[in-house]
Protein backbone atom coordinates (compact mmCIF):
# COMPACT_ATOMS: atom_id res chain seq x y z
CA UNK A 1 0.00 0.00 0.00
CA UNK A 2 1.60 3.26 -0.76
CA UNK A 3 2.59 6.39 1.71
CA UNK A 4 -0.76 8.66 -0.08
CA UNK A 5 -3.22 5.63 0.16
CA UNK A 6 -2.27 4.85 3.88
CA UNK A 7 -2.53 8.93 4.43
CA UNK A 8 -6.10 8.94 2.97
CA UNK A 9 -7.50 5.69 4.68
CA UNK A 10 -6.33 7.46 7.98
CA UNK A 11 -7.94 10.84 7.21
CA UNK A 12 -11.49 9.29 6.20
CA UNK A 13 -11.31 7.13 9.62
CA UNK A 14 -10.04 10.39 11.87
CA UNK A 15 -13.12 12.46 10.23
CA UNK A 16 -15.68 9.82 11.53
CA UNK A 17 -14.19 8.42 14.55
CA UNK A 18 -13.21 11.65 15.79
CA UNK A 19 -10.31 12.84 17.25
CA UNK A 20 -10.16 12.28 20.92
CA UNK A 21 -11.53 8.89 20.00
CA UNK A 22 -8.89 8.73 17.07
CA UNK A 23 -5.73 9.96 19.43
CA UNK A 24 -7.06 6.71 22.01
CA UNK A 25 -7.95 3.64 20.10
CA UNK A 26 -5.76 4.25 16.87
CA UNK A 27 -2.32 5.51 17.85
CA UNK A 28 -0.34 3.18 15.05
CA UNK A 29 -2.19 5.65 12.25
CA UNK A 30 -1.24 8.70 11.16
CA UNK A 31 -1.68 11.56 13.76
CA UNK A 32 -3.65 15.02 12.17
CA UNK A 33 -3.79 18.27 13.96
CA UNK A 34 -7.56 18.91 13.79
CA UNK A 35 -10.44 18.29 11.02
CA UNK A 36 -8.98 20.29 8.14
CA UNK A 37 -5.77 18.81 8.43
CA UNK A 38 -7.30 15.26 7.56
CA UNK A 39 -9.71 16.54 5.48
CA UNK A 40 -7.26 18.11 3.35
CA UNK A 41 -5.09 14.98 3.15
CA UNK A 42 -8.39 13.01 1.77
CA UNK A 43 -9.85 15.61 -0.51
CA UNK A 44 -6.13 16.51 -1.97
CA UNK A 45 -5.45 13.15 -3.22
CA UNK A 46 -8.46 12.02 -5.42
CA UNK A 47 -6.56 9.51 -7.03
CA UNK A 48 -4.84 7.58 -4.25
CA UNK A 49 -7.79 5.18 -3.83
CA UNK A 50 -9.46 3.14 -5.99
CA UNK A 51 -13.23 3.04 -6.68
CA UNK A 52 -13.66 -0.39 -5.16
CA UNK A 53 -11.65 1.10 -2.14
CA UNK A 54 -12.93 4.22 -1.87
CA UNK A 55 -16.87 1.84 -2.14
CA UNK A 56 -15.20 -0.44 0.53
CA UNK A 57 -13.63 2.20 3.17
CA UNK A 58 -16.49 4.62 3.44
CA UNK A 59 -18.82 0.89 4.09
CA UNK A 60 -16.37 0.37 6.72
CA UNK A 61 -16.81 3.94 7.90
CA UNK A 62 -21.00 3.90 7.50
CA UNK A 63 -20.89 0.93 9.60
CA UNK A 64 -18.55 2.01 12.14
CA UNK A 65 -21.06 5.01 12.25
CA UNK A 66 -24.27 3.27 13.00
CA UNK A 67 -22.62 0.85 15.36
CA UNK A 68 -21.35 3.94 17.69
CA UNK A 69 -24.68 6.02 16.84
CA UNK A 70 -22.58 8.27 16.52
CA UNK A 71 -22.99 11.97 14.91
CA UNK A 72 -23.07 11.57 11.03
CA UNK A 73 -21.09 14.80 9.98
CA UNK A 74 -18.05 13.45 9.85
CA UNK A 75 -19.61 10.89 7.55
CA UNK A 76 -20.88 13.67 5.16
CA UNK A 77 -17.59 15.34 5.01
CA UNK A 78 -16.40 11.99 3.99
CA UNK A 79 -19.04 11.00 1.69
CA UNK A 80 -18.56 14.37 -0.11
CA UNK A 81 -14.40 14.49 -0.50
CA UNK A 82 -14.18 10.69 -1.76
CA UNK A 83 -17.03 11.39 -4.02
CA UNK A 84 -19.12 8.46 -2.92
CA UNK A 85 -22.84 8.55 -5.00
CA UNK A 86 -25.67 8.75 -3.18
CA UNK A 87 -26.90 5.10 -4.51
CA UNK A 88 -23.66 3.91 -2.30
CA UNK A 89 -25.19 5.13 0.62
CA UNK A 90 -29.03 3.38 -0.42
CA UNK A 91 -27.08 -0.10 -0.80
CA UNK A 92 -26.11 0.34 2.63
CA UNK A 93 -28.80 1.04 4.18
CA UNK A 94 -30.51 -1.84 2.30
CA UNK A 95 -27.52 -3.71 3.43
CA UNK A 96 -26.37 -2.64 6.56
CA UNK A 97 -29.93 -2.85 8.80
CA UNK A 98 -30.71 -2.77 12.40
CA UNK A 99 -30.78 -6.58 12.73
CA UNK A 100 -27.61 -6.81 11.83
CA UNK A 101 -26.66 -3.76 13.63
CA UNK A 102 -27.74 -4.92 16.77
CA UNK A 103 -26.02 -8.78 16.10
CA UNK A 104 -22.77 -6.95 15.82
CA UNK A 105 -23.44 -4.78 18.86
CA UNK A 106 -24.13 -7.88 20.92
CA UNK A 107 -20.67 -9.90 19.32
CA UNK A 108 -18.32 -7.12 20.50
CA UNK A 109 -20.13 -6.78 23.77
CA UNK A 110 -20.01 -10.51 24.55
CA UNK A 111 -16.00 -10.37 23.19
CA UNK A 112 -15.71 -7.11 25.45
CA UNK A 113 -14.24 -5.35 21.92
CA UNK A 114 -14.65 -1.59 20.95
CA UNK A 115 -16.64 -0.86 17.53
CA UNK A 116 -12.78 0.73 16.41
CA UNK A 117 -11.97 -3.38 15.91
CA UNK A 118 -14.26 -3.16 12.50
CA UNK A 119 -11.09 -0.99 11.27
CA UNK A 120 -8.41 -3.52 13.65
CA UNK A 121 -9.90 -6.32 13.41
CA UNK A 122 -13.08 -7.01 11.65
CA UNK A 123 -14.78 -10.25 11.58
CA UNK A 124 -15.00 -12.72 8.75
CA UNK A 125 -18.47 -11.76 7.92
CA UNK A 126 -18.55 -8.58 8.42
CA UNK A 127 -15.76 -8.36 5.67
CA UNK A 128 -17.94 -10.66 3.54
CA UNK A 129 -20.51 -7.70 4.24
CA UNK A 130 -19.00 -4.82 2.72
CA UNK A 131 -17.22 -7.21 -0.21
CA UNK A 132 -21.09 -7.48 -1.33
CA UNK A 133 -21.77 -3.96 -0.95
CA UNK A 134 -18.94 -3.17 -2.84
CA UNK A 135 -20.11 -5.82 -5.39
CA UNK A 136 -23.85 -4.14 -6.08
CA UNK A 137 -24.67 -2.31 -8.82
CA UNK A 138 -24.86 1.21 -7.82
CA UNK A 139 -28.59 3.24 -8.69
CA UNK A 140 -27.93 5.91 -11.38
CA UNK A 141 -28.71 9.25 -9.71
CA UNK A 142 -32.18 11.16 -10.74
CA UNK A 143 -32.17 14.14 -12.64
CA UNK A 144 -33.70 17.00 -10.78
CA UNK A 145 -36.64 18.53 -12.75
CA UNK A 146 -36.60 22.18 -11.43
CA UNK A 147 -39.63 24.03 -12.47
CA UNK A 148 -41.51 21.34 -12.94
CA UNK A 149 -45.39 22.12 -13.05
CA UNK A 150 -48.78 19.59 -12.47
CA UNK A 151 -49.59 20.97 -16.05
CA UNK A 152 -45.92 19.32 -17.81
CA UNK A 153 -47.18 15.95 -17.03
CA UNK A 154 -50.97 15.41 -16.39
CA UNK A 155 -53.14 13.95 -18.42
CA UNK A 156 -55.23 15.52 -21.27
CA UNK A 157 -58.88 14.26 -19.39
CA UNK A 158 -57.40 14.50 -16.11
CA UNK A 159 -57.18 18.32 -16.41
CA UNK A 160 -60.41 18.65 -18.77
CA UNK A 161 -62.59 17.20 -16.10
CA UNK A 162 -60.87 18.69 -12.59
CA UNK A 163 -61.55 21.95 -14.35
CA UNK A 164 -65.14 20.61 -14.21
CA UNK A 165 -65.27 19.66 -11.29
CA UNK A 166 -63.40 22.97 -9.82
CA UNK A 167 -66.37 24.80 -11.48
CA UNK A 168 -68.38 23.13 -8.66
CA UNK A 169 -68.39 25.50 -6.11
CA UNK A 170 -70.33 25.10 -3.57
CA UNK A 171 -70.32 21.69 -3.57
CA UNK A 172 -66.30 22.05 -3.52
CA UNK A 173 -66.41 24.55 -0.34
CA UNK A 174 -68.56 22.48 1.48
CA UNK A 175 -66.25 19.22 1.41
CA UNK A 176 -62.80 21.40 1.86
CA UNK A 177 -64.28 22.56 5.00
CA UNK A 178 -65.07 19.40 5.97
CA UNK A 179 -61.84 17.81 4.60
CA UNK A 180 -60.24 20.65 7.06
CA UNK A 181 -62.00 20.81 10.18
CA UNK A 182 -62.80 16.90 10.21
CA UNK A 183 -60.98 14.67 8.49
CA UNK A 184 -57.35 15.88 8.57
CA UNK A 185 -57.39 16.04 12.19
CA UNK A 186 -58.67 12.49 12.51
CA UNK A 187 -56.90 10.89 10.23
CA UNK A 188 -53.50 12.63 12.04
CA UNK A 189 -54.38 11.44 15.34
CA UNK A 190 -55.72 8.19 13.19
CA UNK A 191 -52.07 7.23 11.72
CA UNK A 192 -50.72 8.60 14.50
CA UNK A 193 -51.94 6.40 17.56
CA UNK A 194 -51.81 3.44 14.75
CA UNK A 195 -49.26 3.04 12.13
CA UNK A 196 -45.46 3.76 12.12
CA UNK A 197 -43.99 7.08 11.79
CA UNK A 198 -40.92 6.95 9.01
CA UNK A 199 -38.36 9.41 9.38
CA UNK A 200 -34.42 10.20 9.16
CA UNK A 201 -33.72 8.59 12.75
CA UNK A 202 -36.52 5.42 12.73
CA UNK A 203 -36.55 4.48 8.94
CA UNK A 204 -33.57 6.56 7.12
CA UNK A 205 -33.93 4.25 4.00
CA UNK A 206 -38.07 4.91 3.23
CA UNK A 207 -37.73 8.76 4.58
CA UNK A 208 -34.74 9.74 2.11
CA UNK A 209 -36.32 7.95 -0.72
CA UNK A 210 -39.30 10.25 -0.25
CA UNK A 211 -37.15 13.04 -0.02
CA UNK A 212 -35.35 12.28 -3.47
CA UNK A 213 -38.53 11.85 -5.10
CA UNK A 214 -39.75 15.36 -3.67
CA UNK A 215 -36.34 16.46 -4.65
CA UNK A 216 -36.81 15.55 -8.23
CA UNK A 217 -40.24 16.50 -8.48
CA UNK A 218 -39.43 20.21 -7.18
CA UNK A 219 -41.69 19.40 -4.82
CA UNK A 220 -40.11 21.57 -1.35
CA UNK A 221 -41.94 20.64 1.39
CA UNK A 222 -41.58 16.58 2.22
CA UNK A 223 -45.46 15.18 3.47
CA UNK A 224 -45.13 12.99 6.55
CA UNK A 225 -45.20 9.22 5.93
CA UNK A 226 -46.56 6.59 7.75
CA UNK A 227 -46.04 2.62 7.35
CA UNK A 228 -49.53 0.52 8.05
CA UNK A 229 -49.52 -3.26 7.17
CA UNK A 230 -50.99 -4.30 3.91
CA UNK A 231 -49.36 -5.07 0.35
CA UNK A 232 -48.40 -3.41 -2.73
CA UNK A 233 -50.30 0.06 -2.04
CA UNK A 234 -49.91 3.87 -1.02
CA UNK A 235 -52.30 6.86 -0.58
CA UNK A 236 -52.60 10.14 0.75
CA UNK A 237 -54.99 12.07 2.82
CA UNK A 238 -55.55 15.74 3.48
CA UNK A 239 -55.15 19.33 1.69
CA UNK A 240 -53.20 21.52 3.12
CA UNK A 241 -50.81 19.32 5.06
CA UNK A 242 -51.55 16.02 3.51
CA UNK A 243 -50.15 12.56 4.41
CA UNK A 244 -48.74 9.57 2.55
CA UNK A 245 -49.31 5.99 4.12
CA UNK A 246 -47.29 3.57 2.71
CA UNK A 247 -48.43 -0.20 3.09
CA UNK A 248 -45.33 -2.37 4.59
CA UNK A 249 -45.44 -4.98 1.73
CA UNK A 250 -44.37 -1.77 -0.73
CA UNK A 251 -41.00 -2.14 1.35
CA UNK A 252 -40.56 -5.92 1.09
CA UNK A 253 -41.92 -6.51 -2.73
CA UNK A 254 -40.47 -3.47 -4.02
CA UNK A 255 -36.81 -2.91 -5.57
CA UNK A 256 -35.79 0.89 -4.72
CA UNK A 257 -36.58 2.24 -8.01
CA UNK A 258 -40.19 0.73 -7.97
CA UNK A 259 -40.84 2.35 -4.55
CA UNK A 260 -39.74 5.56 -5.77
CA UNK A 261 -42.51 4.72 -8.78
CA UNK A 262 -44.98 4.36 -6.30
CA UNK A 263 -43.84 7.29 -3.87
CA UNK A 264 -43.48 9.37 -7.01
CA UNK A 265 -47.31 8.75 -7.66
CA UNK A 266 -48.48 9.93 -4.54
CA UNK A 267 -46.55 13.23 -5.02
CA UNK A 268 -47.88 13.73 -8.13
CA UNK A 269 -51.17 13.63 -6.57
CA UNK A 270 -50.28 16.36 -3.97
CA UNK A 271 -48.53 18.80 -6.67
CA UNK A 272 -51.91 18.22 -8.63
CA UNK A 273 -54.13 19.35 -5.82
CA UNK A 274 -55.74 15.57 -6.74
CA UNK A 275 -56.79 15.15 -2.79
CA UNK A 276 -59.35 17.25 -2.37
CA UNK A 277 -61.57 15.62 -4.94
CA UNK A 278 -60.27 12.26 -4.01
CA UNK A 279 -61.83 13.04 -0.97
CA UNK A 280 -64.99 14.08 -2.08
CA UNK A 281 -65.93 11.04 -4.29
CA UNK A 282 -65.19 8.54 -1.36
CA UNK A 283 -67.66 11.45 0.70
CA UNK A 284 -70.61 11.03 -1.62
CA UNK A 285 -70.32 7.62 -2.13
CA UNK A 286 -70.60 6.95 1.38
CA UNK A 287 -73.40 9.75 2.22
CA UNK A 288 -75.33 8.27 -1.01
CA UNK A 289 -75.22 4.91 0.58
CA UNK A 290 -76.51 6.39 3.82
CA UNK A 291 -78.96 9.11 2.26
CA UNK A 292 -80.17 5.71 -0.19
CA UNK A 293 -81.36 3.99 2.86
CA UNK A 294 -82.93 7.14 5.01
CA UNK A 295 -84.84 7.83 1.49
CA UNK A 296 -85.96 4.24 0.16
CA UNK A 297 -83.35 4.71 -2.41
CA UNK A 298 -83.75 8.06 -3.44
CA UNK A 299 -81.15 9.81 -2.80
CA UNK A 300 -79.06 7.37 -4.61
CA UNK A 301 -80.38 9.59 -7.63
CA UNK A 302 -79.29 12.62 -6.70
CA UNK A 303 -75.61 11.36 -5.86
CA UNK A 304 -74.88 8.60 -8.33
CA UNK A 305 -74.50 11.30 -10.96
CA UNK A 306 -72.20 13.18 -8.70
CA UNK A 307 -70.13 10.24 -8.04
CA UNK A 308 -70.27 8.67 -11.52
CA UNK A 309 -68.70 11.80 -12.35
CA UNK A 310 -66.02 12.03 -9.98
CA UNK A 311 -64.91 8.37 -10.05
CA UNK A 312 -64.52 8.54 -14.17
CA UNK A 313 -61.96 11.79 -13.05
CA UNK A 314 -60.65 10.05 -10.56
CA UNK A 315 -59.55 7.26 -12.75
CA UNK A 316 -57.51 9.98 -15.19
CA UNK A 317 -55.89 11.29 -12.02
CA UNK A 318 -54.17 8.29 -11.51
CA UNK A 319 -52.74 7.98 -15.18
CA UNK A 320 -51.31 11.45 -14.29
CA UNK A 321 -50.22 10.00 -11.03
CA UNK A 322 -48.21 7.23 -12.86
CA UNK A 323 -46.93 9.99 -15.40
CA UNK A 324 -45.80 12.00 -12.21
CA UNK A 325 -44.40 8.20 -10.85
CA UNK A 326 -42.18 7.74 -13.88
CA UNK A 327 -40.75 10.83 -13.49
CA UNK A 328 -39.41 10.43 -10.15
CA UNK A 329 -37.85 6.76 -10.82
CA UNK A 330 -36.70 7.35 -14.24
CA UNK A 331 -36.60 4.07 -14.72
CA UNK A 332 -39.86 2.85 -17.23
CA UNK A 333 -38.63 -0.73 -16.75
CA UNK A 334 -38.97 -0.39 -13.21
CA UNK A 335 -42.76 1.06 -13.95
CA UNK A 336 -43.72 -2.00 -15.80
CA UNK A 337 -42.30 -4.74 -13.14
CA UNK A 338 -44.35 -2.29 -10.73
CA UNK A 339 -47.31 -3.02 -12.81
CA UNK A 340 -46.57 -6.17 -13.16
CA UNK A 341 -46.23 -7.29 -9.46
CA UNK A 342 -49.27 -4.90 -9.16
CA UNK A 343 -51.36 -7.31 -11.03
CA UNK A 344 -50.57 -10.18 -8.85
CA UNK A 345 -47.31 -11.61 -10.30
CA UNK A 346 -46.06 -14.35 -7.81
CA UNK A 347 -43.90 -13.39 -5.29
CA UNK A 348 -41.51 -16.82 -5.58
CA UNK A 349 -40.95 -15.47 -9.34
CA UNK A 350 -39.54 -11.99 -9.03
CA UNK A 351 -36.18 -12.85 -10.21
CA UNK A 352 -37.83 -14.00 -13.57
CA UNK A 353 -40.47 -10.88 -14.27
CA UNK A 354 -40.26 -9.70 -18.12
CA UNK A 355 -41.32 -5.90 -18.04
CA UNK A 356 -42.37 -6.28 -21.59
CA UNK A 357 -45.05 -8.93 -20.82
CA UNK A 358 -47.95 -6.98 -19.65
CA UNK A 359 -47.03 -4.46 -22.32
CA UNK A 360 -48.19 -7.56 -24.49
CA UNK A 361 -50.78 -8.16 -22.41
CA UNK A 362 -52.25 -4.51 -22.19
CA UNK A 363 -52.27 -4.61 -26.28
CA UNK A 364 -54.16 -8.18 -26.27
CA UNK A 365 -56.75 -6.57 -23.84
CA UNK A 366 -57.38 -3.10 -26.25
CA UNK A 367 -57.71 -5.60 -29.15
CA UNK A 368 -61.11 -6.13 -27.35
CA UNK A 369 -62.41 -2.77 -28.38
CA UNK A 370 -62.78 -4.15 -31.88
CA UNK A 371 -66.26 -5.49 -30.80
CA UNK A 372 -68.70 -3.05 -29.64
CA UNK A 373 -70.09 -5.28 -27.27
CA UNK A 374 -66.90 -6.18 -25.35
CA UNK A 375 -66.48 -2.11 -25.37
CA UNK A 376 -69.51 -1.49 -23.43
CA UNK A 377 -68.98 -4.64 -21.08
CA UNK A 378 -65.62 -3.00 -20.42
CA UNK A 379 -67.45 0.06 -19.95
CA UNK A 380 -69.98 -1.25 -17.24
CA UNK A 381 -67.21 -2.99 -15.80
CA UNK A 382 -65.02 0.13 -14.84
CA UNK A 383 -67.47 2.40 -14.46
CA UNK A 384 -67.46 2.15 -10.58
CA UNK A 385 -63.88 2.17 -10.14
CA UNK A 386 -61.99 4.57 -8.73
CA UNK A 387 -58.53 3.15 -10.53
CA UNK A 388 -58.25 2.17 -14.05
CA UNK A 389 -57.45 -1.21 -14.44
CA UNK A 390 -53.90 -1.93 -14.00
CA UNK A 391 -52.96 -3.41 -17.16
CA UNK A 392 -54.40 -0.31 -18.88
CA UNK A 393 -52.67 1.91 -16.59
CA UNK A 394 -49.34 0.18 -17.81
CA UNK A 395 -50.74 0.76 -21.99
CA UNK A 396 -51.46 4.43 -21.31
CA UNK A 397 -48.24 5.37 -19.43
CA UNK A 398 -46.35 3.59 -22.79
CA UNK A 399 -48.56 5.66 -24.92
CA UNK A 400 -47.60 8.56 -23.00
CA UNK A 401 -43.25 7.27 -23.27
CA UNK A 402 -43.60 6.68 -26.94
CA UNK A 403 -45.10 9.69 -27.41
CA UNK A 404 -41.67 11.34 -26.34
CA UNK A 405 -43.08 13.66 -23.94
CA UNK A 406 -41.17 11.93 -21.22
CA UNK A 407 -37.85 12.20 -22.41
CA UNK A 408 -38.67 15.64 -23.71
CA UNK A 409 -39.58 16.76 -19.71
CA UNK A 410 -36.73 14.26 -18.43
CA UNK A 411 -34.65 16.26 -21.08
CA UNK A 412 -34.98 19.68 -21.34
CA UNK A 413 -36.87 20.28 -17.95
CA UNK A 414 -33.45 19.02 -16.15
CA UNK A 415 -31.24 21.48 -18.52
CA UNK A 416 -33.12 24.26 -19.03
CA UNK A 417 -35.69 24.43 -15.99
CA UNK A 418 -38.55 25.36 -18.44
CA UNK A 419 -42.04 23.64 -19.18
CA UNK A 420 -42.87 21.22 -21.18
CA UNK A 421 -44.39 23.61 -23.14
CA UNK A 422 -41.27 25.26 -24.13
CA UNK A 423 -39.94 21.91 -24.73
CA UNK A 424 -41.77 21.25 -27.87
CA UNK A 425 -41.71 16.96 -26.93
CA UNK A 426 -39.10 14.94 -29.14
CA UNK A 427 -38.72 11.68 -30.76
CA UNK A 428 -40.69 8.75 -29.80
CA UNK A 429 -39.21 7.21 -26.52
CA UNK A 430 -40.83 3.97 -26.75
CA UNK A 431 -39.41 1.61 -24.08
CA UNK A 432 -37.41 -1.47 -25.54
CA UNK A 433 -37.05 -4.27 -23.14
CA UNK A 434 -34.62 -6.39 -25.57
CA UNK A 435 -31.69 -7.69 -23.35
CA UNK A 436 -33.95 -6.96 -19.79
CA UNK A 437 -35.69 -10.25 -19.53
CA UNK A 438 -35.08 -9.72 -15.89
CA UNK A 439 -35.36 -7.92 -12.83
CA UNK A 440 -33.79 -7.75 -9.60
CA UNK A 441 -35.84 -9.19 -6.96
CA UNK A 442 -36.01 -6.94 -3.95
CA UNK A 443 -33.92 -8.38 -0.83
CA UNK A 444 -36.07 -8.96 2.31
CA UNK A 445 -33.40 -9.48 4.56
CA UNK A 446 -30.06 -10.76 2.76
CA UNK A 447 -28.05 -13.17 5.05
CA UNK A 448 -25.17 -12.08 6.46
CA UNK A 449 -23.46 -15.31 5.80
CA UNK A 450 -21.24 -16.13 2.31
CA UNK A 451 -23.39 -15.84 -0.18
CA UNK A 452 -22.79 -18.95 -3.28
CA UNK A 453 -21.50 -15.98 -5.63
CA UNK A 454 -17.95 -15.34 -5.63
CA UNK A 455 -17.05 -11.26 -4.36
CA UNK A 456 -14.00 -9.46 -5.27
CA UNK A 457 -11.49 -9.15 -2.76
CA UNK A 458 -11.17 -5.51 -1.60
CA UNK A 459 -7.63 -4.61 -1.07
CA UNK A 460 -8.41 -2.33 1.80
CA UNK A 461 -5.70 -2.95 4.93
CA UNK A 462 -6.45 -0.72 7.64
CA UNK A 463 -3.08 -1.95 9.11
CA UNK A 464 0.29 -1.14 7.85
């Protein structure tokens, strides 16, 4: 190992250990007078690690981190002079979780060892640990669409109708008050006293994927999220301070990209001021029900209209919602496996989902239209959902890709922080799936044993 590489591996562990800490537990290192001594030493000498090493020694350094709790701007500084890409940090955390955290607490505890041994002497499997980090593909970062606008990527009927149903006035007052006084206070105290809380300190993983996706959607302000037991699902409550509640199967059945799919979709619903409305169909359908049996029935008239009406909005808010989706995991193969699990692929058969096959499937379906009576069936069928089906929800949001209007937002959006309408859209940016047969499946809880799969050897030596 040479003189600048043995300099640098010292720096990056006096920045996170800390000095005092530094100065008593690793003596044999290099010595620094104070933070910008060390930090200078790692940020002046870019190229005396390796990729793999700079991957391995800032694992090393993360773990050492959460095993001392310790305070995570030393990290930072770290993170940001070695370079180290944010998707780094997301494979450890997907890695690196409390289980395992509190296994190695209790190992060192019963051996009476300090958390400085990861760096003196690490165990066999916690080396194994950070050779598989080291060995994951790293997630591409997401573009950040400043001045993006509900308008750049909502859907032609979505916007036609809402307008509609905006024009509604008094029957709009009457529900935001409502929405207000009642049901955003309930529905706090609701998730609250029920479901889990995810932020930076209980959940980092889940909270900072929200915040990317609010990131990239220019949304500023990040909506409180909450974790309640269920499967693949997400939705959001309230108007002026409104709520996403994620189902805890989205976090098991979900690679990273496909949760930031389904977190994206919920934002888009808040930056389209879709709530509200939301609100009020699931309002009238459940004071029709109750009017409809006070009144023999007859009230039923007066609201099925209403809700008829809302519902067949609704269901264009959520193709704008998936537009809004794709946008914050830039990823349309990762759309179309969410789809696809969506729709009730097996679980034991992740590893093996083809994005392109309910693309197939969608097209097969639309054929149906050929025959006016299968159009009205499907009609009748749909007409009182609140979602569109998901295999047409996967057609549309293609239609929408190969009509370039993504890449044209993705595109100029990103460079040029102007609308789509100054954007002009672009060539068709039809998804090809040739060579992607496959998917990664998400990991549940990866063992912390060997894995069968060989891992390079990182040639990080914290002794000289």
């Amino acid at each position: 190992m040479s003189e600048s590489t043995y300099k640098s591996i010292a720096a990056a562990m006096y920045l996170v250990v800390g000095a005092e800490r530094y100065a008593g537990g690793l003596s044999s290192f290099p010595q620094f007078h104070g933070e910008k001594e060390a930090h200078d030493e790692l940020s002046g000498n870019p190229s005396a690690l390796t990729e793999s090493q700079r991957t391995a020694l800032f694992s090393y350094l993360f773990l050492y981190s959460r095993l001392h709790k310790s305070d995570e701007h030393g990290l930072g500084s770290v993170k940001k002079a070695m370079s180290i890409p944010s998707g780094v940090v997301r494979n450890l955390e997907a890695t690196i979780t409390e289980s395992r955290l509190e296994h190695i607490r209790r190992l060192y505890k019963s051996k009476r060892k300090d958390f400085l041994g990861v760096f003196k002497e690490p165990e066999g499997f916690i080396v194994k640990l950070i050779e598989d980090v080291v060995s994951l593909k790293v997630p591409e970062e997401k573009k950040r669409l400043k001045g993006l606008k509900a308008l750049d990527y909502e859907h032609e009927d979505d916007k036609k109708k809402l307008e509609m149903l905006k024009s509604q006035t008094l029957l709009s007052s009457v529900v935001k008050k409502f929405n207000d006084y009642a049901v955003e206070r309930v529905e706090t105290i609701s998730l609250t006293g029920s479901n889990f809380l995810a932020t930076e300190g209980s959940l980092p993983s889940v909270h900072n994927a929200l915040t990317e996706v609010c990131k990239t959607l220019d949304m500023h302000r990040v909506p409180p999220l909450y974790i309640e037991s269920g499967g693949i699902n997400a939705y959001t409550l309230g108007t002026k301070n409104p709520i996403i509640c994620l189902h805890s199967g989205s976090l098991s059945l979900l690679t990273h990209d496909e949760l930031l799919f389904l977190l994206g979709h919920e934002i888009g619903h808040i930056k389209s001021g879709h709530c509200l409305y939301h609100s009020m169909a699931g309002y009238l359908a459940k004071g029709g029900e109750l009017v409809g049996d006070f009144t023999f029935g007859l009230g039923n008239l007066l609201t099925t209209p209403i809700t008829a009406a809302l519902n067949d909005w609704h269901r264009k808010s959520e193709l704008s919602a998936d537009r809004a989706g794709l946008l914050a995991c830039q990823n349309p193969e990762a759309a179309f496996t969410f789809f696809t699990k969506l729709a009730g692929y097996p679980l034991r058969h992740y590893a093996s989902i083809n994005p392109g096959a309910i693309l197939a499937q969608a097209r097969k379906f639309e054929d149906l239209d050929s025959d006016s009576y299968n159009k009205v069936a499907k009609w009748f069928a749909n007409m009182g959902a609140s979602h569109p089906w998901t295999i047409m929800r996967a057609k549309e949001l293609d239609r929408w890709v190969e009509s370039g209007r993504y890449k044209g937002i993705l595109n100029k959006i990103a460079l040029t922080g102007g609308s789509y309408a100054d954007c002009g859209g672009g060539k068709s940016g039809r998804v090809s799936f040739s060579g992607t047969g496959h998917t990664e499946a998400p990991s549940a809880e990866p063992s912390a044993a060997a894995s069968e799969k060989p891992s390079p050897r990182i040639s990080i030596n914290f002794k000289r």
